[in-house]
C-alpha atoms as a PDB file:
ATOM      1  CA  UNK A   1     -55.173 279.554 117.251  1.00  0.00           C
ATOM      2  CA  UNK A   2     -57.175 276.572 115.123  1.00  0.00           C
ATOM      3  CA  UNK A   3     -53.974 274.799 114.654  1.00  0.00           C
ATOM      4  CA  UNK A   4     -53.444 275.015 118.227  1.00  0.00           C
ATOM      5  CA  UNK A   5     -56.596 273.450 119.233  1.00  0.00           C
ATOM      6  CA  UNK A   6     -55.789 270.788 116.635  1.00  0.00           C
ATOM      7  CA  UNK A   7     -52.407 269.798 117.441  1.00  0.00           C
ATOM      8  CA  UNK A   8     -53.686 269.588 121.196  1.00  0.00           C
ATOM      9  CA  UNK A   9     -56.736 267.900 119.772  1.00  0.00           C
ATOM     10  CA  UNK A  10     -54.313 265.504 118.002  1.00  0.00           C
ATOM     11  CA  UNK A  11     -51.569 265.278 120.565  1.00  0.00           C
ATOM     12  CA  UNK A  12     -54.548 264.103 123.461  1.00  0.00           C
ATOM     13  CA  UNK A  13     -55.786 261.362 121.120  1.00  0.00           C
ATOM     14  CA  UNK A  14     -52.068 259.731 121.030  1.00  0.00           C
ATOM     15  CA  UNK A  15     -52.258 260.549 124.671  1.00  0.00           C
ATOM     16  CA  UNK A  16     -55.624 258.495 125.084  1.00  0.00           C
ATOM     17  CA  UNK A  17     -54.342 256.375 122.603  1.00  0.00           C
ATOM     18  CA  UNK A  18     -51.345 255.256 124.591  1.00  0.00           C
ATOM     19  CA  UNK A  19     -53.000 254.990 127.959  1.00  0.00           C
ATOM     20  CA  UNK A  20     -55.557 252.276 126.330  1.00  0.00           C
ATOM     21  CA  UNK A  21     -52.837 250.429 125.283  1.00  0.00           C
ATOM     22  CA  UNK A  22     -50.761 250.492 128.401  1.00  0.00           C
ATOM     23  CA  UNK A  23     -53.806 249.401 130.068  1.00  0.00           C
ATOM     24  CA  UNK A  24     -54.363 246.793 127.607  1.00  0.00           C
ATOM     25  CA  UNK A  25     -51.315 245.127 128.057  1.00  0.00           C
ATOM     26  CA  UNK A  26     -51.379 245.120 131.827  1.00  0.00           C
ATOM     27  CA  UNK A  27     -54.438 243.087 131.703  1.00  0.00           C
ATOM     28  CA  UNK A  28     -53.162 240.767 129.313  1.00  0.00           C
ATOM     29  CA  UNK A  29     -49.971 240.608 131.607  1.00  0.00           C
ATOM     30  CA  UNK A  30     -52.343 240.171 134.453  1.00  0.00           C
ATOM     31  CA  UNK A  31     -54.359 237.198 132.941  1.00  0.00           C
ATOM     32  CA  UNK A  32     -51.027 235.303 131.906  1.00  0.00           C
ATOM     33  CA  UNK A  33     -50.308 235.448 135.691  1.00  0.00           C
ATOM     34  CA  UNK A  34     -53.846 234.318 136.448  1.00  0.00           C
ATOM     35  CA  UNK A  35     -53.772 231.507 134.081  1.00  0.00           C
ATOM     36  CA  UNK A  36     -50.180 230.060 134.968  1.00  0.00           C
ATOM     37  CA  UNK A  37     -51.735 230.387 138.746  1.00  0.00           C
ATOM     38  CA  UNK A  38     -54.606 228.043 137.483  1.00  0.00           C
ATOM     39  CA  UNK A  39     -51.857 225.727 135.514  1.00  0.00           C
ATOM     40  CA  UNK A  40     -50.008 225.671 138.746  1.00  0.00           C
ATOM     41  CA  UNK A  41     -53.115 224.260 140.976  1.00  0.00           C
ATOM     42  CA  UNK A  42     -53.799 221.736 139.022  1.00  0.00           C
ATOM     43  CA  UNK A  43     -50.726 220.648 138.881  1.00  0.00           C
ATOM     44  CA  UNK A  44     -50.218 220.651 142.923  1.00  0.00           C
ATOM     45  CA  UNK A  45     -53.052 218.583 142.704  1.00  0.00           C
ATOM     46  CA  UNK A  46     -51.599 216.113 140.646  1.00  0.00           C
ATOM     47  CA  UNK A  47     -48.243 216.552 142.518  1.00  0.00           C
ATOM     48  CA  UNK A  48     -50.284 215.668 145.392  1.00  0.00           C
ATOM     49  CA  UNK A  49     -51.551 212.398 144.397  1.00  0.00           C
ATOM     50  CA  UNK A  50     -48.739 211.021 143.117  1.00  0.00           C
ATOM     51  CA  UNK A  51     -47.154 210.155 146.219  1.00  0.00           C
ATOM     52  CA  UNK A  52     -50.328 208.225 147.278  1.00  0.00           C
ATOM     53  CA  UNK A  53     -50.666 206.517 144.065  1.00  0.00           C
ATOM     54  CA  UNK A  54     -46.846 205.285 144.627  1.00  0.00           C
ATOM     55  CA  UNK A  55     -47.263 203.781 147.871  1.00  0.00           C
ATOM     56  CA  UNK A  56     -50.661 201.502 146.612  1.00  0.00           C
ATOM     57  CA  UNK A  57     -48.322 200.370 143.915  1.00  0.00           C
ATOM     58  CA  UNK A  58     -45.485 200.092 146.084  1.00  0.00           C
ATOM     59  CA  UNK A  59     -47.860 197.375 148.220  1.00  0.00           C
ATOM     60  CA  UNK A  60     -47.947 195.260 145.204  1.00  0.00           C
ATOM     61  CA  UNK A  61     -44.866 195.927 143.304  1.00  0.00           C
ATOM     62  CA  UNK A  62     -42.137 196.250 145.965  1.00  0.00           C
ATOM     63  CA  UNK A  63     -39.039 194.956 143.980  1.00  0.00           C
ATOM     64  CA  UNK A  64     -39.609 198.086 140.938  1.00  0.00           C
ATOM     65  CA  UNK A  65     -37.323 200.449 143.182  1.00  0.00           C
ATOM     66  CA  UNK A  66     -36.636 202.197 140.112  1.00  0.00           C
ATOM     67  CA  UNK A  67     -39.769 203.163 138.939  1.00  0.00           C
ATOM     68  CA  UNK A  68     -40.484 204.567 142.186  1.00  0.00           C
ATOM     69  CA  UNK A  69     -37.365 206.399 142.219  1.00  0.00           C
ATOM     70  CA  UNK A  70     -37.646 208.337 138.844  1.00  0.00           C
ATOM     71  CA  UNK A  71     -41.259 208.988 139.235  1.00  0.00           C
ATOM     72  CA  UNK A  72     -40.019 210.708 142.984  1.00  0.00           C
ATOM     73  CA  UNK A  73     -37.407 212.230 141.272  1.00  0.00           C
ATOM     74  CA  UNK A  74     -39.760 213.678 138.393  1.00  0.00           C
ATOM     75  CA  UNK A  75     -42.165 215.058 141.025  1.00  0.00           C
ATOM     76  CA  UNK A  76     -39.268 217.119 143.053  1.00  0.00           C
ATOM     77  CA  UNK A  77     -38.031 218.703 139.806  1.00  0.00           C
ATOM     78  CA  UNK A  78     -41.828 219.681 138.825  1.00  0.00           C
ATOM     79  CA  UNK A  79     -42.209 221.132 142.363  1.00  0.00           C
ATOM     80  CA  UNK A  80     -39.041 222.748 142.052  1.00  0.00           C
ATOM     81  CA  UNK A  81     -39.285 224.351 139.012  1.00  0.00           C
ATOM     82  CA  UNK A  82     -38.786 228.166 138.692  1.00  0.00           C
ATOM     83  CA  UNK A  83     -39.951 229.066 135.409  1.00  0.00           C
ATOM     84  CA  UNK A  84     -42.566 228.395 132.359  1.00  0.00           C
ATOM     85  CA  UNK A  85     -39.853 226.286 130.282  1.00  0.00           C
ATOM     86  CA  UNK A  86     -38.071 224.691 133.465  1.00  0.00           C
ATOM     87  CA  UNK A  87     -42.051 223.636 134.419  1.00  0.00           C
ATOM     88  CA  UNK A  88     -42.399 221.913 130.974  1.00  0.00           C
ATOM     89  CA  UNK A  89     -39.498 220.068 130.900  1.00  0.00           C
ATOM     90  CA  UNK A  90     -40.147 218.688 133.864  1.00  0.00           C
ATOM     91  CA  UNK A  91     -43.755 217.909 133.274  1.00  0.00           C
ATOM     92  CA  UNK A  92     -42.222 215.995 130.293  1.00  0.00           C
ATOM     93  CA  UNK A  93     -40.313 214.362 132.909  1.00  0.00           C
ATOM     94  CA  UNK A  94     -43.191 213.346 135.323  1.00  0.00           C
ATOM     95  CA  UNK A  95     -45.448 212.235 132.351  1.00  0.00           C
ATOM     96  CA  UNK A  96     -42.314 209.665 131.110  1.00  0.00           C
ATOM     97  CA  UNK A  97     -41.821 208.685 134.951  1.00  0.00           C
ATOM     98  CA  UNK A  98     -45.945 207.657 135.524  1.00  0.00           C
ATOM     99  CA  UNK A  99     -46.258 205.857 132.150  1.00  0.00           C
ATOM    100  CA  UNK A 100     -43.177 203.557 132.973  1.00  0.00           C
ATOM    101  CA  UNK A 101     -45.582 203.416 136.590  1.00  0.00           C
ATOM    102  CA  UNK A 102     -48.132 202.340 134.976  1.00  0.00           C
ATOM    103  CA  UNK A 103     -46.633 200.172 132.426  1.00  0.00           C
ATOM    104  CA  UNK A 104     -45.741 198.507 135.782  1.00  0.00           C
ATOM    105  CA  UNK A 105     -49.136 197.907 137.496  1.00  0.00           C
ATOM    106  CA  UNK A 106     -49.699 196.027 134.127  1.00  0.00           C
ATOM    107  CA  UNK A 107     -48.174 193.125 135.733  1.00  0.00           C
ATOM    108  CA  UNK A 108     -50.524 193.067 138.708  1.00  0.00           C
ATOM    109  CA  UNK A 109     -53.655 192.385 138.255  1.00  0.00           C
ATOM    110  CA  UNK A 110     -54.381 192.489 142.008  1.00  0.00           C
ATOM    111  CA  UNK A 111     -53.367 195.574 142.456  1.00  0.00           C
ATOM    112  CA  UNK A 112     -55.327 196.695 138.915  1.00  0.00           C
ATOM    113  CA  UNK A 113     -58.524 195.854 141.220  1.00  0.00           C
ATOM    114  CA  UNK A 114     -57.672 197.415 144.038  1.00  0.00           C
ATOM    115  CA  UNK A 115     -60.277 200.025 145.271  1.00  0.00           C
ATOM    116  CA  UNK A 116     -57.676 202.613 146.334  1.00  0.00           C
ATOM    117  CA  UNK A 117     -55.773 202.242 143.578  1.00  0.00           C
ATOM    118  CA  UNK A 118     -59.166 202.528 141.202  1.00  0.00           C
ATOM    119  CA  UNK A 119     -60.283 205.932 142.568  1.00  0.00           C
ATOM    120  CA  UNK A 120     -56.766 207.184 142.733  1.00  0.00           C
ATOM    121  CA  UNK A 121     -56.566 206.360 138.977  1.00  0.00           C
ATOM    122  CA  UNK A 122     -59.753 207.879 138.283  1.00  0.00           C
ATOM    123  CA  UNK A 123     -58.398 211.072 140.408  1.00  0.00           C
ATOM    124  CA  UNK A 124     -55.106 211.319 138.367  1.00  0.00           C
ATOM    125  CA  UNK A 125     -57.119 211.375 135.012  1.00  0.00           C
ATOM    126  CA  UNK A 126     -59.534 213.589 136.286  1.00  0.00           C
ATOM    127  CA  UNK A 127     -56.561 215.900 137.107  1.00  0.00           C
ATOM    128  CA  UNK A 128     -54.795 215.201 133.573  1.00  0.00           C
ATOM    129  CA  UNK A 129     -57.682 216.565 131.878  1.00  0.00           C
ATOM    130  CA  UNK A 130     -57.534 219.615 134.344  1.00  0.00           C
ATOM    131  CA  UNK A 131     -54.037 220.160 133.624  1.00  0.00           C
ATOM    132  CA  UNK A 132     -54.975 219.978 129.745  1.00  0.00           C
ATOM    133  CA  UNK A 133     -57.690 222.682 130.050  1.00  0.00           C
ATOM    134  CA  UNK A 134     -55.559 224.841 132.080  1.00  0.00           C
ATOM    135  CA  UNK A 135     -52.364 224.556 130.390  1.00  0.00           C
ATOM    136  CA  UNK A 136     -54.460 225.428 127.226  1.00  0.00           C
ATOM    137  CA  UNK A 137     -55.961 228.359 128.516  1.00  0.00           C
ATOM    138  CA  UNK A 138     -52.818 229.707 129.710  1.00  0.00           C
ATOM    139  CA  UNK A 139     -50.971 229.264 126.509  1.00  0.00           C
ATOM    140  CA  UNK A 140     -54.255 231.154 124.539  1.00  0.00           C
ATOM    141  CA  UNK A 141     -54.123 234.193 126.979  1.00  0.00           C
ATOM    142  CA  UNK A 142     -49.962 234.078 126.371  1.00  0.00           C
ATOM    143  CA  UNK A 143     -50.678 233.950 122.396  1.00  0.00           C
ATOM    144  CA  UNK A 144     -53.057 237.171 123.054  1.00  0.00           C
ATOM    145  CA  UNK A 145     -50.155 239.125 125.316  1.00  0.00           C
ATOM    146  CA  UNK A 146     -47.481 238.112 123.027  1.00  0.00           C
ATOM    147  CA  UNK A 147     -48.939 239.222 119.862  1.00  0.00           C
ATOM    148  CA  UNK A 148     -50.194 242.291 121.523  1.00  0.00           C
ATOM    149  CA  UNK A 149     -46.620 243.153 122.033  1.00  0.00           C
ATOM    150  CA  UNK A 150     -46.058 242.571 118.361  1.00  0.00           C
ATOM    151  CA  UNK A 151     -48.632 244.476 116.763  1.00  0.00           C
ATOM    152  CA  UNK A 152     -48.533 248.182 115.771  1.00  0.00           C
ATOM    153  CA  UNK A 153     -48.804 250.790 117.472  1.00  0.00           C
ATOM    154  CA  UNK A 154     -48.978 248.343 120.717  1.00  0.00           C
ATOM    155  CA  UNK A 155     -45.342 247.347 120.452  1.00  0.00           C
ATOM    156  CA  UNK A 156     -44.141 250.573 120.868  1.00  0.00           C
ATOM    157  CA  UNK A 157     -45.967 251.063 124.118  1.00  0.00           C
ATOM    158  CA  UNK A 158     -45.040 247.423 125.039  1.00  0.00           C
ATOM    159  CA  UNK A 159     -40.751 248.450 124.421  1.00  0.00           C
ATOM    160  CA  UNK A 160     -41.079 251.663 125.772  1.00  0.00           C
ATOM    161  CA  UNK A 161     -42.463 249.826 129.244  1.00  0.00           C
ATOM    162  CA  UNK A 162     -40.097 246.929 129.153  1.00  0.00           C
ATOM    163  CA  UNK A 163     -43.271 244.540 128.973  1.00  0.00           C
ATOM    164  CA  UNK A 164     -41.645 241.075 128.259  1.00  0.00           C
ATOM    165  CA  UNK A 165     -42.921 238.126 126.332  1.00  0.00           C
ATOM    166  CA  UNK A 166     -44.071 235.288 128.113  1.00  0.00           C
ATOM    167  CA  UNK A 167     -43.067 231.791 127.104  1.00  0.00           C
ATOM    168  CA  UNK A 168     -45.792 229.058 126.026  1.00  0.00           C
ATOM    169  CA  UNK A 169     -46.239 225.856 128.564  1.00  0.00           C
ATOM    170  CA  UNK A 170     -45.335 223.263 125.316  1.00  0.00           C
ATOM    171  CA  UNK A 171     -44.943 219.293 125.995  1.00  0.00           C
ATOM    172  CA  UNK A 172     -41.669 218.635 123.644  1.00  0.00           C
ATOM    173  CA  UNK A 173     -41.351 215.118 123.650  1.00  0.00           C
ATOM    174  CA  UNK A 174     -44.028 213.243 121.026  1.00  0.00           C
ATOM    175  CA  UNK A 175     -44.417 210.708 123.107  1.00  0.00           C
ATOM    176  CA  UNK A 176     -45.540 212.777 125.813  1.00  0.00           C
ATOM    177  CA  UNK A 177     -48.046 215.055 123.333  1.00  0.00           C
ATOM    178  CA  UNK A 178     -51.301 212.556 124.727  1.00  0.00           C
ATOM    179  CA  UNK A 179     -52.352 211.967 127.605  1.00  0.00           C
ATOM    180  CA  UNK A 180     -51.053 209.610 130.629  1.00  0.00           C
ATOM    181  CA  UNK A 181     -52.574 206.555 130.125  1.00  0.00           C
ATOM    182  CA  UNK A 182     -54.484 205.681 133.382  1.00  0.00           C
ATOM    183  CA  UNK A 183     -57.091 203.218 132.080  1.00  0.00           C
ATOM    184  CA  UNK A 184     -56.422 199.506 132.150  1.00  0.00           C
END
């Protein structure tokens, strides 16, 4: 009878055991969603006020088609994306396509003075730093659910669940590792 009441004894820690770690993991799967939501705002925002800051330079700089073009094209693949790595690559993308905007505003110093232009600047940076913060966070909180899925006895749960690890939101190119220059 003492064994009994020890193997049940036993057999309901595991059982605690397991629940805690289930629930563990669904927060930390939770929180990943929360943070790419956060990641993805900010970078709606930024989506958002690209379009404005290529018309005031469009005003000035009408015969750099080109630029125009691949920063457009940069923004509808970032929109577009579907997943965590498709995302990055394409933020690699728009980050190439608004240095090689600014790196035209450069030659107009007109347009460098312009009031719109200014604040939509200062908005874009703003929003960089956002982006930073947030893409930061995120990849902390999928560092935490990853190596929760890793760790013993936490993996097991994780396999026996089908919990799946999440990929990191990395910039790849060196270039691209700072941020857009915005400041003249």
């Amino acid at each position: 009878m003492g064994a009994l009441v020890v193997m049940l004894i036993i057999i309901g820690l595991l059982l605690i055991i397991g629940i805690a770690i289930y629930n563990s993991l669904v927060v930390l799967r939770n929180r990943c969603d929360n943070a790419w939501a956060q990641v993805d705002v900010q970078l709606r925002r930024r989506y958002d006020l690209i379009p404005n800051l290529v018309e005031t330079v469009k005003g000035y700089a009408k015969h750099e088609r080109e630029v125009f073009e691949k920063v457009t094209e940069a923004r509808a693949k970032a929109i577009n994306a579907q997943t965590v790595k498709e995302q990055s690559e394409a933020e690699n993308m728009l980050t190439g396509a608004l240095k090689s905007l600014f790196a035209v505003v450069e030659n107009y110093p007109e347009l460098k003075a312009n009031q719109n232009f200014l604040m939509l600047q200062e908005e874009l940076a703003g929003t960089e730093s956002k982006i930073a913060f947030a893409r930061q966070f995120y990849n902390d909180t999928v560092m935490k659910y990853n190596m929760k899925q890793e760790v013993f006895p936490s993996n097991i749960i994780a396999r026996m669940f089908g919990f799946k690890k999440r990929d990191y939101f990395e910039i790849e190119e060196p270039e691209a590792r700072g941020p857009v220059k915005v400041s003249f």
